[in-house]
C-alpha atoms as a PDB file:
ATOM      1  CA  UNK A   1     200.703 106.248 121.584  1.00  0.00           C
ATOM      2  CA  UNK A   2     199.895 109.502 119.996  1.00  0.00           C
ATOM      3  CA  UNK A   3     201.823 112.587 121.839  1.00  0.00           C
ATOM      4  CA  UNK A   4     200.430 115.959 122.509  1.00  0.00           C
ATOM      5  CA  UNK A   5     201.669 117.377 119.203  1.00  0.00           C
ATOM      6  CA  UNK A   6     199.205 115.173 117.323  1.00  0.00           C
ATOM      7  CA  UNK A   7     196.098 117.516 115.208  1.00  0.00           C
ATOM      8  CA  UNK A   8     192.957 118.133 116.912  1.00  0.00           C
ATOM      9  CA  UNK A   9     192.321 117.250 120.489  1.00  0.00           C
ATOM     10  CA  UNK A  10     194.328 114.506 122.986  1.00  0.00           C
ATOM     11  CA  UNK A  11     193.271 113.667 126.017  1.00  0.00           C
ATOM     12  CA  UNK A  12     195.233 111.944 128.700  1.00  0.00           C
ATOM     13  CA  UNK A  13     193.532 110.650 131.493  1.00  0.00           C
ATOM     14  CA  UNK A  14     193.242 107.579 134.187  1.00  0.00           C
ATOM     15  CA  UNK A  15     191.049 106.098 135.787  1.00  0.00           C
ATOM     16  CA  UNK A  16     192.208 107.984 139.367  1.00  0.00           C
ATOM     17  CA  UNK A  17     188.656 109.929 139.583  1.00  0.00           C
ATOM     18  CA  UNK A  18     185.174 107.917 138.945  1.00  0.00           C
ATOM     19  CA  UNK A  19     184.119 110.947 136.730  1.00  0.00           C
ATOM     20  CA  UNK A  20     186.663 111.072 134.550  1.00  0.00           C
ATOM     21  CA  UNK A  21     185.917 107.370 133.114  1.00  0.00           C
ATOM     22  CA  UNK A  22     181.967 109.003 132.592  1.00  0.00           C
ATOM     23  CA  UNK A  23     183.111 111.531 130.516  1.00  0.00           C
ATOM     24  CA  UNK A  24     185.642 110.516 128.331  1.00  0.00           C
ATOM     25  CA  UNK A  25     183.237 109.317 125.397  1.00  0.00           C
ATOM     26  CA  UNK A  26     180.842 112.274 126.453  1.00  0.00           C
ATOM     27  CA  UNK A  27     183.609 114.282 125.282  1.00  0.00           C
ATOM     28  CA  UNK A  28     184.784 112.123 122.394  1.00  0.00           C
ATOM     29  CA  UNK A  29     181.157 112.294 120.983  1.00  0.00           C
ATOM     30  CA  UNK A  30     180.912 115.712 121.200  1.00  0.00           C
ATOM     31  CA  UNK A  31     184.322 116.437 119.040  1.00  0.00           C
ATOM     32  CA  UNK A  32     183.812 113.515 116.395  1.00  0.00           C
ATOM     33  CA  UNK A  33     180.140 115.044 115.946  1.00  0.00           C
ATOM     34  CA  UNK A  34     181.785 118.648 115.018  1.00  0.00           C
ATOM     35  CA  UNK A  35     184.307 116.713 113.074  1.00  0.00           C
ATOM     36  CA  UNK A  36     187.027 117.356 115.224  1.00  0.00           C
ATOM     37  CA  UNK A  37     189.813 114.914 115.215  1.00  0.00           C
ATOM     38  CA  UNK A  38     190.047 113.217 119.083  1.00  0.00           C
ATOM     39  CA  UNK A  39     192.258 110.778 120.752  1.00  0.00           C
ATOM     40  CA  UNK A  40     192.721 109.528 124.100  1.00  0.00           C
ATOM     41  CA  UNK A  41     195.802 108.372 125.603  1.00  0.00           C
ATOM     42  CA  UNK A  42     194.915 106.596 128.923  1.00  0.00           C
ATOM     43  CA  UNK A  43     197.359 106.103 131.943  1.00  0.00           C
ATOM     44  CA  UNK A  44     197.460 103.004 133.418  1.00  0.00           C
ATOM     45  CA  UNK A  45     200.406 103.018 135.483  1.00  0.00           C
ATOM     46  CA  UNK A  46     202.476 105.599 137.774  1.00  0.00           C
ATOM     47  CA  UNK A  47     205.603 105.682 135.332  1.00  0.00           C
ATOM     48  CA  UNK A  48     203.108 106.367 132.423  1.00  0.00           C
ATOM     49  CA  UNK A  49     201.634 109.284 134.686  1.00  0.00           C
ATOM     50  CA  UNK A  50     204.999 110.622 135.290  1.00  0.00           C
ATOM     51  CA  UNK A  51     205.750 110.717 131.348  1.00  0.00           C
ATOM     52  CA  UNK A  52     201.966 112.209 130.801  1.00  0.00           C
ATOM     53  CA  UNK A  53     203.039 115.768 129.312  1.00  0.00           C
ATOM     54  CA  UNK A  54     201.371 117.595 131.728  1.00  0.00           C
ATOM     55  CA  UNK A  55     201.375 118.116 135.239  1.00  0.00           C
ATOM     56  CA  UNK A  56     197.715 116.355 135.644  1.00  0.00           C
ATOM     57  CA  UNK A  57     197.849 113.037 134.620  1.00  0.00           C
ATOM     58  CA  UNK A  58     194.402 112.464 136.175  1.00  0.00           C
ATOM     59  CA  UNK A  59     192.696 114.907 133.138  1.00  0.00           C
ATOM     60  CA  UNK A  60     195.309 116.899 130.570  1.00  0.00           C
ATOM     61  CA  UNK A  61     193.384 117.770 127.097  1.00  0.00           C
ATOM     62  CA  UNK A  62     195.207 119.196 124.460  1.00  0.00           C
ATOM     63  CA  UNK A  63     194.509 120.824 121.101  1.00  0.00           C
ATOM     64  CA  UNK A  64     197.527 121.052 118.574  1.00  0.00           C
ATOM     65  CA  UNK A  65     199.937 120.580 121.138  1.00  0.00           C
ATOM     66  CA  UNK A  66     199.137 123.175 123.345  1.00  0.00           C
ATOM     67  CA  UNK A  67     197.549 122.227 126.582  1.00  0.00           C
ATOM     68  CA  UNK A  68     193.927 123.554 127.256  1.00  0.00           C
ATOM     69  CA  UNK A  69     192.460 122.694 130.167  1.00  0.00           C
ATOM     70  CA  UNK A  70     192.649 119.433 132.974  1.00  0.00           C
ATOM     71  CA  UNK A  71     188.985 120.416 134.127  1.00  0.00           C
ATOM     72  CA  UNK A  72     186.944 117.458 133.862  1.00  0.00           C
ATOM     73  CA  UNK A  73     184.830 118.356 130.973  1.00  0.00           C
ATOM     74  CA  UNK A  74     180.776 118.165 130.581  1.00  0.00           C
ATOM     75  CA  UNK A  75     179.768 117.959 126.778  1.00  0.00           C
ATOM     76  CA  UNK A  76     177.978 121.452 127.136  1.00  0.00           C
ATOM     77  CA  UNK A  77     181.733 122.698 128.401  1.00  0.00           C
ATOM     78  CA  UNK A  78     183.357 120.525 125.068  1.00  0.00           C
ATOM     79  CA  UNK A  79     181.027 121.927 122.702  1.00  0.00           C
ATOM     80  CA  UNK A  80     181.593 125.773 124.285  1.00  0.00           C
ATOM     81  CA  UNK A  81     185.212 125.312 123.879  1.00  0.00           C
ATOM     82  CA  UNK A  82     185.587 123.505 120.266  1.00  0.00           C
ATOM     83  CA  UNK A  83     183.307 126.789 119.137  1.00  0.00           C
ATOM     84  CA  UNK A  84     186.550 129.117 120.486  1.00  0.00           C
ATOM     85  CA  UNK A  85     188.960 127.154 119.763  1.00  0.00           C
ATOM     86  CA  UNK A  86     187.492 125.862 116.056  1.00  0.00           C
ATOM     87  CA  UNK A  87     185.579 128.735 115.240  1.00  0.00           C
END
């Protein structure tokens, strides 16, 4: 799949926490609607968790490689940080 490095946002994720299935498209329709490039890479196993480039398999985004936040995101909080980070 697509590694951190890719443009625009990644998120890793599993299914672990109930929310975190809720607000993956949330947070995919909030980026594609600011025309931000998105992906999500999600973890189905413990040996893909342990090769998840973060620490937080549960919830790691990234944005051009560098790792931004593994807070569950609402699309208010997505759209708040695509304005700092995009500008």
């Amino acid at each position: 799949g697509p590694g951190p490095a890719a443009p625009g946002f990644t998120l890793y994720y599993s299914h672990q926490c109930p929310y975190t299935a809720k607000y993956v498209p949330v947070v995919r329709a909030v980026a594609e609607a600011a025309g931000v490039s998105f992906q999500e890479v999600r973890l189905k196993s413990a040996a893909e968790a342990q090769a998840c480039p973060s620490p937080w398999p549960t919830y790691s985004l990234f944005y051009n490689g560098a790792f931004v936040t593994n807070e569950i995101l609402s699309g208010k909080k997505m759209a708040q940080l695509i304005d700092q980070l995009c500008g």
